[in-house]
C-alpha atoms as a PDB file:
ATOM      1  CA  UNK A   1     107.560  99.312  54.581  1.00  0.00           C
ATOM      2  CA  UNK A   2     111.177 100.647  55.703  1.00  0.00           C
ATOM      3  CA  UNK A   3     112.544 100.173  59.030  1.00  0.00           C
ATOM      4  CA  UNK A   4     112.414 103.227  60.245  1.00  0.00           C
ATOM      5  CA  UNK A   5     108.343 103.048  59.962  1.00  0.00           C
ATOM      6  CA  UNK A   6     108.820  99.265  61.784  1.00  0.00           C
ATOM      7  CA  UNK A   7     110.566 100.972  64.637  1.00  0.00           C
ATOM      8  CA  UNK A   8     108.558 103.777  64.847  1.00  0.00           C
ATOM      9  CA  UNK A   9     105.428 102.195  65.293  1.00  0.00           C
ATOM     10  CA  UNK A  10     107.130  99.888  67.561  1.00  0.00           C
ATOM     11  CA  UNK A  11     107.909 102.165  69.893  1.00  0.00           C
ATOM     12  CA  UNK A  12     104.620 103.628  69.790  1.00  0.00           C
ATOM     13  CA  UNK A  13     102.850 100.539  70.724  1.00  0.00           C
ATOM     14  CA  UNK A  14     105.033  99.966  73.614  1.00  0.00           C
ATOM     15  CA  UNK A  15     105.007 103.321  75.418  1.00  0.00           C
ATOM     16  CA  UNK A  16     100.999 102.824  74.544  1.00  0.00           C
ATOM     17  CA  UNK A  17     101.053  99.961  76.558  1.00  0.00           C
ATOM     18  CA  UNK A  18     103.324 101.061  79.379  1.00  0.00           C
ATOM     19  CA  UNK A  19     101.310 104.037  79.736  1.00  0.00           C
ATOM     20  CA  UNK A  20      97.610 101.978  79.677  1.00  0.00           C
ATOM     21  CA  UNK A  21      99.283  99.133  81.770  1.00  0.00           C
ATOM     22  CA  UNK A  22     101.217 101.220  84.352  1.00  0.00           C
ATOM     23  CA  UNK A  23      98.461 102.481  86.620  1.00  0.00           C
ATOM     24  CA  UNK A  24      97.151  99.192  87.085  1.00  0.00           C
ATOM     25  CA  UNK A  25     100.502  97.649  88.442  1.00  0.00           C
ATOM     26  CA  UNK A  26     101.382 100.805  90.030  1.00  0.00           C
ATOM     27  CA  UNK A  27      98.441 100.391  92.202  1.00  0.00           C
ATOM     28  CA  UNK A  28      98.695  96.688  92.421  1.00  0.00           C
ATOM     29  CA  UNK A  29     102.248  97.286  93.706  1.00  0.00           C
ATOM     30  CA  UNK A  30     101.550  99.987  95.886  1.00  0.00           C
ATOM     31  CA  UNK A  31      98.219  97.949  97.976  1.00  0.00           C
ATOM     32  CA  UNK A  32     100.921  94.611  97.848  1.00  0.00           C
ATOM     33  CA  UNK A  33     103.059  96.952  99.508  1.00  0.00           C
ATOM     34  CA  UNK A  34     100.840  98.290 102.224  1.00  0.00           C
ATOM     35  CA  UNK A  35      98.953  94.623 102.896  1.00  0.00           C
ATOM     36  CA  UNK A  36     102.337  93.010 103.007  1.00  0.00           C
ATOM     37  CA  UNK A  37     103.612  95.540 105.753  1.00  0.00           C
ATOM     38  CA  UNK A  38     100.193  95.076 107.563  1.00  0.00           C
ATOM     39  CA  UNK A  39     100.777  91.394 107.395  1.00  0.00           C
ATOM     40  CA  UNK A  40     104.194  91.907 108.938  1.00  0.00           C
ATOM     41  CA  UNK A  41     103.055  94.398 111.643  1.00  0.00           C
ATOM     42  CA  UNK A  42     100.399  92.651 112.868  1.00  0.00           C
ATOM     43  CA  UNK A  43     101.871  88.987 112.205  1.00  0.00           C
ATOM     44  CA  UNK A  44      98.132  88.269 110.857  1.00  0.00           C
ATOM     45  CA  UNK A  45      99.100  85.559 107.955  1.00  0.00           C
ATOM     46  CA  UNK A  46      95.100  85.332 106.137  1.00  0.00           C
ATOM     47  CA  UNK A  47      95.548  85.107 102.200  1.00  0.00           C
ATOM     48  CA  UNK A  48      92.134  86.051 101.676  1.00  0.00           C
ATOM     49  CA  UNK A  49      93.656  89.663 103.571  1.00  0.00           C
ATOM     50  CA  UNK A  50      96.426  90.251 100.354  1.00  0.00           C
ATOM     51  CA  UNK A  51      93.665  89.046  98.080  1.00  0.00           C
ATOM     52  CA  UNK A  52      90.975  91.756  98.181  1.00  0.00           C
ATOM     53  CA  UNK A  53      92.666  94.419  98.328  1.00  0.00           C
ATOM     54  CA  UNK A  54      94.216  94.221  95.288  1.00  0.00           C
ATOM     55  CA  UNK A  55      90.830  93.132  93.662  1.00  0.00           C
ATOM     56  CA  UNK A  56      89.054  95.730  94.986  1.00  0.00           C
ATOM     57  CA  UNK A  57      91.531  98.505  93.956  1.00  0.00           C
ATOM     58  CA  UNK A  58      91.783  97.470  90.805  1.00  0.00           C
ATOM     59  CA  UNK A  59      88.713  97.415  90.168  1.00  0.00           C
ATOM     60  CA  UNK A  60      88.283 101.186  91.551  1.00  0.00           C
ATOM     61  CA  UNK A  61      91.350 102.203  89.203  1.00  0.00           C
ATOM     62  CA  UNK A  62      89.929 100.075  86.278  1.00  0.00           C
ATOM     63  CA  UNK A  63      86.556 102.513  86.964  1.00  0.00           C
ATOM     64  CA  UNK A  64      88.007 105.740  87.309  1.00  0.00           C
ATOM     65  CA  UNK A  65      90.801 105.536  84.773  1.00  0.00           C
ATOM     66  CA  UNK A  66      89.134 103.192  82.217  1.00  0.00           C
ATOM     67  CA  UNK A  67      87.727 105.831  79.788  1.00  0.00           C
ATOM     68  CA  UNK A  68      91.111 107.260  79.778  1.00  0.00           C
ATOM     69  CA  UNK A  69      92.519 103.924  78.537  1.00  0.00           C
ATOM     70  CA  UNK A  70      89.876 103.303  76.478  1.00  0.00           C
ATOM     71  CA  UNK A  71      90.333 106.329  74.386  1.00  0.00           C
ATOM     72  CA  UNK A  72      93.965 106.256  74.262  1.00  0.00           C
ATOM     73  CA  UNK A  73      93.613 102.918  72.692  1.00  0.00           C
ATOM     74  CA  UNK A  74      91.018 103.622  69.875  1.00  0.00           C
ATOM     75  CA  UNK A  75      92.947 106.778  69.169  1.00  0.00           C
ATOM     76  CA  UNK A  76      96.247 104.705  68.191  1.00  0.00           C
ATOM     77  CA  UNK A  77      94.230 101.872  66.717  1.00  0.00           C
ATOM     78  CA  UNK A  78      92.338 104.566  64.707  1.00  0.00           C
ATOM     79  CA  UNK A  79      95.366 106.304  63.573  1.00  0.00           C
ATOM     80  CA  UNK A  80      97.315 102.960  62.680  1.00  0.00           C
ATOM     81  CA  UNK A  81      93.706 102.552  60.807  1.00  0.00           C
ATOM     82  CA  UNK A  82      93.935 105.433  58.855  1.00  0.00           C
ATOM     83  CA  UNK A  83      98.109 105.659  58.239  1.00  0.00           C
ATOM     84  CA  UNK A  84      97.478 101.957  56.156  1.00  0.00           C
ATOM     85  CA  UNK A  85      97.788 103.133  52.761  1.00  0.00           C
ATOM     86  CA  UNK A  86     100.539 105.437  53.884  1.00  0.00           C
ATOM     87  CA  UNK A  87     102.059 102.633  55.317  1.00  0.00           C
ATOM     88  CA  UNK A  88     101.998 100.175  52.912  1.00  0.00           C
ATOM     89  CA  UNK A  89     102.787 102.062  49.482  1.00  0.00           C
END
């Protein structure tokens, strides 16, 4: 296997996870955000109150956009599946 392929395949992995794994910490970030901001408006300190948001949008994200992930992972697992003999000769 030359480098080049290494590299390549590399670098499709990674932008496979950053695209899988960046709605899920975009909207982690973005409800940590707003709960932290509520926290500091109304001085309420609960840490059940930064808890389940979080939980409860990621779980709505995980539902909505999971197929999506899903798919974009057994499409590169299928195609590393099938590039094997071109890969290792």
């Amino acid at each position: 296997m030359k480098q080049d392929t290494v590299i390549n395949l590399a670098t499709q992995a990674m932008t496979l996870a950053f695209e899988v794994a960046g709605p899920i910490l975009l909207a982690g970030l973005v409800i940590g955000l707003a709960v932290s901001l509520f926290q500091a408006v109304t001085q309420i300190q609960d840490q059940s109150l930064s808890f389940i948001p979080k939980i409860v949008g990621l779980a709505v994200i995980l539902v909505v956009l999971g197929p999506w992930m899903m798919d974009k992972l057994i499409n590169y697992v299928t195609g590393l599946y099938m590039a094997i003999p071109s890969l290792v000769a």
